[in-house]
N, C-alpha and C. Protein backbone atom coordinates (compact mmCIF):
# COMPACT_ATOMS: atom_id res chain seq x y z
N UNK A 1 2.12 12.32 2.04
CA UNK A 1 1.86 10.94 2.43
C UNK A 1 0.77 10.37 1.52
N UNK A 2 1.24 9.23 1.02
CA UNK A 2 -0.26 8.85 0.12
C UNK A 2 -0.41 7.22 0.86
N UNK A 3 -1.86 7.26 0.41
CA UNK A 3 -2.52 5.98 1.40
C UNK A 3 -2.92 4.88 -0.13
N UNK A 4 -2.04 3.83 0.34
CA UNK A 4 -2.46 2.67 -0.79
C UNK A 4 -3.55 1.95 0.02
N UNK A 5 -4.25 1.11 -1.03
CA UNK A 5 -4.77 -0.20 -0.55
C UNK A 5 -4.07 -1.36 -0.51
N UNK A 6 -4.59 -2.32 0.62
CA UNK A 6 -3.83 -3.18 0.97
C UNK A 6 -5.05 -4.57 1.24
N UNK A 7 -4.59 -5.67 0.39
CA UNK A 7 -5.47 -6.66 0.71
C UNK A 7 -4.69 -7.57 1.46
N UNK A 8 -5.65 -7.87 2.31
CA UNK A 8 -5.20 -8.82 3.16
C UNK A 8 -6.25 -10.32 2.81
N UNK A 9 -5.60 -11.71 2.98
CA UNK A 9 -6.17 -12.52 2.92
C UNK A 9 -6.19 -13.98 3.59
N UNK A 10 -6.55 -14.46 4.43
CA UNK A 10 -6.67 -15.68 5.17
C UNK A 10 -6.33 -17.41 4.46
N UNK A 11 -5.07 -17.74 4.75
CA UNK A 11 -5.01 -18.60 4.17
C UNK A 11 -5.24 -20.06 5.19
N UNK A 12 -5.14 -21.25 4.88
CA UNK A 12 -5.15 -22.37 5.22
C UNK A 12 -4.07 -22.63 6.90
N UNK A 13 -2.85 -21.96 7.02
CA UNK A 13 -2.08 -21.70 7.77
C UNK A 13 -1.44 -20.13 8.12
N UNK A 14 -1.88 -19.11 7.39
CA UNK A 14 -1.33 -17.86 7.68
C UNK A 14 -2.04 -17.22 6.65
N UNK A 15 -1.28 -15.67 6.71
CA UNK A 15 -2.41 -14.67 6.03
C UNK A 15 -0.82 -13.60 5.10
N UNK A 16 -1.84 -13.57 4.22
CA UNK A 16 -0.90 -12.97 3.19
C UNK A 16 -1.12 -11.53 2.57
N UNK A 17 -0.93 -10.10 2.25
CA UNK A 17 -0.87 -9.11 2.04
C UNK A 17 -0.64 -8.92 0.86
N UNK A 18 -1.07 -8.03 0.07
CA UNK A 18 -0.57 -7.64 -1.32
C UNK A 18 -0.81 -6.10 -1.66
N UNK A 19 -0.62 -4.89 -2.34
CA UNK A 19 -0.53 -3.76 -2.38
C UNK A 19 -1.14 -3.93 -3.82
N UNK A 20 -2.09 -3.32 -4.44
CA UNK A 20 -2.19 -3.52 -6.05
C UNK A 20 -1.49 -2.76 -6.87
N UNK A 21 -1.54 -1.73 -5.99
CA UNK A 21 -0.80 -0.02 -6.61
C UNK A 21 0.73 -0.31 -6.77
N UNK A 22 0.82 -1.55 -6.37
CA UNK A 22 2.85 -1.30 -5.69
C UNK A 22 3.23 -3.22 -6.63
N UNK A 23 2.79 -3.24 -7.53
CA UNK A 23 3.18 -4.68 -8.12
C UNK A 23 4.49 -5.19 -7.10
N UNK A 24 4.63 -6.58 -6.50
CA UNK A 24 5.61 -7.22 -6.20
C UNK A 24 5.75 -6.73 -4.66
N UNK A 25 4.82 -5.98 -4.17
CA UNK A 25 5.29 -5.17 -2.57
C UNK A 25 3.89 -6.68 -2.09
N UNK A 26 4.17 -7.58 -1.13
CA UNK A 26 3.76 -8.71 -0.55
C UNK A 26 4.10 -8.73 0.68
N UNK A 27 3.54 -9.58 1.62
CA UNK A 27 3.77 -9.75 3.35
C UNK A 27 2.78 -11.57 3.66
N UNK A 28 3.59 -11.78 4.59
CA UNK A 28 3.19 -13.48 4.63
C UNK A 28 2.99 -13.00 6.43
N UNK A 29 2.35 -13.23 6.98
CA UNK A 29 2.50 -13.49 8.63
C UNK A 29 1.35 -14.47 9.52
N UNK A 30 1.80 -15.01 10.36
CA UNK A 30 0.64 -16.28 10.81
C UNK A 30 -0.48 -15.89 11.76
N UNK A 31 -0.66 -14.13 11.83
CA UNK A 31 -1.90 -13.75 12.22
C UNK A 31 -2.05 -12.34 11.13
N UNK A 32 -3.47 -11.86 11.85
CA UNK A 32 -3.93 -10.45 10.72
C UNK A 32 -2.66 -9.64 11.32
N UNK A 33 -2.94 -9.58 12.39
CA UNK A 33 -2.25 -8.50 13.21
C UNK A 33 -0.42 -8.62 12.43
N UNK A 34 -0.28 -9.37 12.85
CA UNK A 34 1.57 -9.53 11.76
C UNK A 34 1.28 -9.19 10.69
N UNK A 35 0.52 -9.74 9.65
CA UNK A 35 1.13 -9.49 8.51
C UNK A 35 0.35 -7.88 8.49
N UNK A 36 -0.58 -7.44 9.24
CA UNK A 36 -0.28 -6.03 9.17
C UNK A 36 0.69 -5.18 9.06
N UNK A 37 1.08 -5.62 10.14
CA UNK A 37 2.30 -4.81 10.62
C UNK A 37 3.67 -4.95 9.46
N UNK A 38 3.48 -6.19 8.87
CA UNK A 38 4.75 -6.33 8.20
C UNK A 38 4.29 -5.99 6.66
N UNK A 39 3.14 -5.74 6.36
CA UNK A 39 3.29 -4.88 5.21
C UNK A 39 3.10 -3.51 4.95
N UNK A 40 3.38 -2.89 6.16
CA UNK A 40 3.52 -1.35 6.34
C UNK A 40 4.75 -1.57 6.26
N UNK A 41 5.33 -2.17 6.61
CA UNK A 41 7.32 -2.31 6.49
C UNK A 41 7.42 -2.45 4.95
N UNK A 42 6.59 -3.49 4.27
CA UNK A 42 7.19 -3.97 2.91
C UNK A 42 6.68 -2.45 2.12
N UNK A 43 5.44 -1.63 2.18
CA UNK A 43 5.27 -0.75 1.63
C UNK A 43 6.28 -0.03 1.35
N UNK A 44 6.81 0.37 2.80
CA UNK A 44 8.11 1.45 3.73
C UNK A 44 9.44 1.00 2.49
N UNK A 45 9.53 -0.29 2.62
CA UNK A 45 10.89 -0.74 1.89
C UNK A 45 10.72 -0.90 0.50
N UNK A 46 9.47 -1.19 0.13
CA UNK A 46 9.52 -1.10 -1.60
C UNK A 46 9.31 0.43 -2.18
N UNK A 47 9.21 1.19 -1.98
CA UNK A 47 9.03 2.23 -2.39
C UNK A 47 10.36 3.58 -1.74
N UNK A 48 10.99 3.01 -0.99
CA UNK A 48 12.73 3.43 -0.67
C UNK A 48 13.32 2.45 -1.89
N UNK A 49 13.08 1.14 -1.95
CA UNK A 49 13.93 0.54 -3.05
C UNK A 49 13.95 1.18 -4.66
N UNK A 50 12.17 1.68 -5.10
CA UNK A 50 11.81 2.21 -5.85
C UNK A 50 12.68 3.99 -6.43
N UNK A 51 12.42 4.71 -5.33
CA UNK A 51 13.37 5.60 -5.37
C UNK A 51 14.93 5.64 -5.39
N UNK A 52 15.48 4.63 -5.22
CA UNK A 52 17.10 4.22 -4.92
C UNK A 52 17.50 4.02 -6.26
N UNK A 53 16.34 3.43 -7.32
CA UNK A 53 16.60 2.85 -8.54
C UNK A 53 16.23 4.11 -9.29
N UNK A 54 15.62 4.80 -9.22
CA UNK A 54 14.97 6.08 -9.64
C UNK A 54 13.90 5.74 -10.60
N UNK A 55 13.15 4.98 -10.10
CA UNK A 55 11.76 4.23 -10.74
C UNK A 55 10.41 5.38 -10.08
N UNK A 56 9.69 5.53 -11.00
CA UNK A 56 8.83 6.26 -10.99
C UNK A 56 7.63 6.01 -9.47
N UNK A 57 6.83 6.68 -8.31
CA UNK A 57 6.43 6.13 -7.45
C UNK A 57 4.84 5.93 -7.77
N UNK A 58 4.15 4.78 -8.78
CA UNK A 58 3.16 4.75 -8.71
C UNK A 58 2.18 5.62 -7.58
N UNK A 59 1.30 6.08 -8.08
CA UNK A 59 -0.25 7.20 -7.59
C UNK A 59 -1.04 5.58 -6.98
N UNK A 60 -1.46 5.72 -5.75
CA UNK A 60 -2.48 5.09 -5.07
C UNK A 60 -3.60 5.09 -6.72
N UNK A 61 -4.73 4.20 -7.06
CA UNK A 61 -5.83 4.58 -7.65
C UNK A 61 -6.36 3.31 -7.34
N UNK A 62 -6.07 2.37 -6.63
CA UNK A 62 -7.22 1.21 -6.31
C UNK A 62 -8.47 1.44 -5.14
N UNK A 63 -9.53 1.49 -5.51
CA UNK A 63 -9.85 1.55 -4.47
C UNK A 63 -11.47 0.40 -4.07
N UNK A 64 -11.13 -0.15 -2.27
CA UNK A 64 -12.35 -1.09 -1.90
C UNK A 64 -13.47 -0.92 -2.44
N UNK A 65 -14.39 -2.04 -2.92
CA UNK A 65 -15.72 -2.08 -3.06
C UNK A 65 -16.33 -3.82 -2.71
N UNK A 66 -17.08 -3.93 -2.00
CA UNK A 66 -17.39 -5.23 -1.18
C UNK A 66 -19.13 -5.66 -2.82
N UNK A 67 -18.98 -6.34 -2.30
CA UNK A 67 -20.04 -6.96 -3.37
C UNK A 67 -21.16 -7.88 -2.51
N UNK A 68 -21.94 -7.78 -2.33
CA UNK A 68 -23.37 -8.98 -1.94
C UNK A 68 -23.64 -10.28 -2.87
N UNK A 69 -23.90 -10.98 -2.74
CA UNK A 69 -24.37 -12.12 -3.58
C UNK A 69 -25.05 -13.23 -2.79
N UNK A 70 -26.19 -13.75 -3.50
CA UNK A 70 -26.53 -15.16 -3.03
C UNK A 70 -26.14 -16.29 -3.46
């Protein structure tokens, strides 16, 4: 089992997901909680699509760091 990062981000009307490790793996949902949930699915399905094509399964290597500033 490997663990990607996953950004999540708050938009104007809903919140949007992106994978860095997984180019093109995305999730749109109109709370955190959805588009959680729905980009554990898009992970789930881009990386079955990935293997179907016999495309190589990118290695997790992004990883969080928060920053301070004034």
């Amino acid at each position: 089992m490997k663990e990607y990062l996953v950004i999540i981000e708050k938009g104007p009307t809903s919140y949007g997901a992106y994978v860095p490790d997984l180019p093109g793996c995305i999730a749109v949902g109109k709370t955190h909680k959805e588009v959680a949930q729905l980009i554990e699915q898009a992970i789930e399905f881009h990386i079955e699509g990935m293997k179907e094509d016999g495309e190589p399964i990118p290695e997790p290597h992004s990883t969080p760091m928060q920053v301070m500033v004034a």
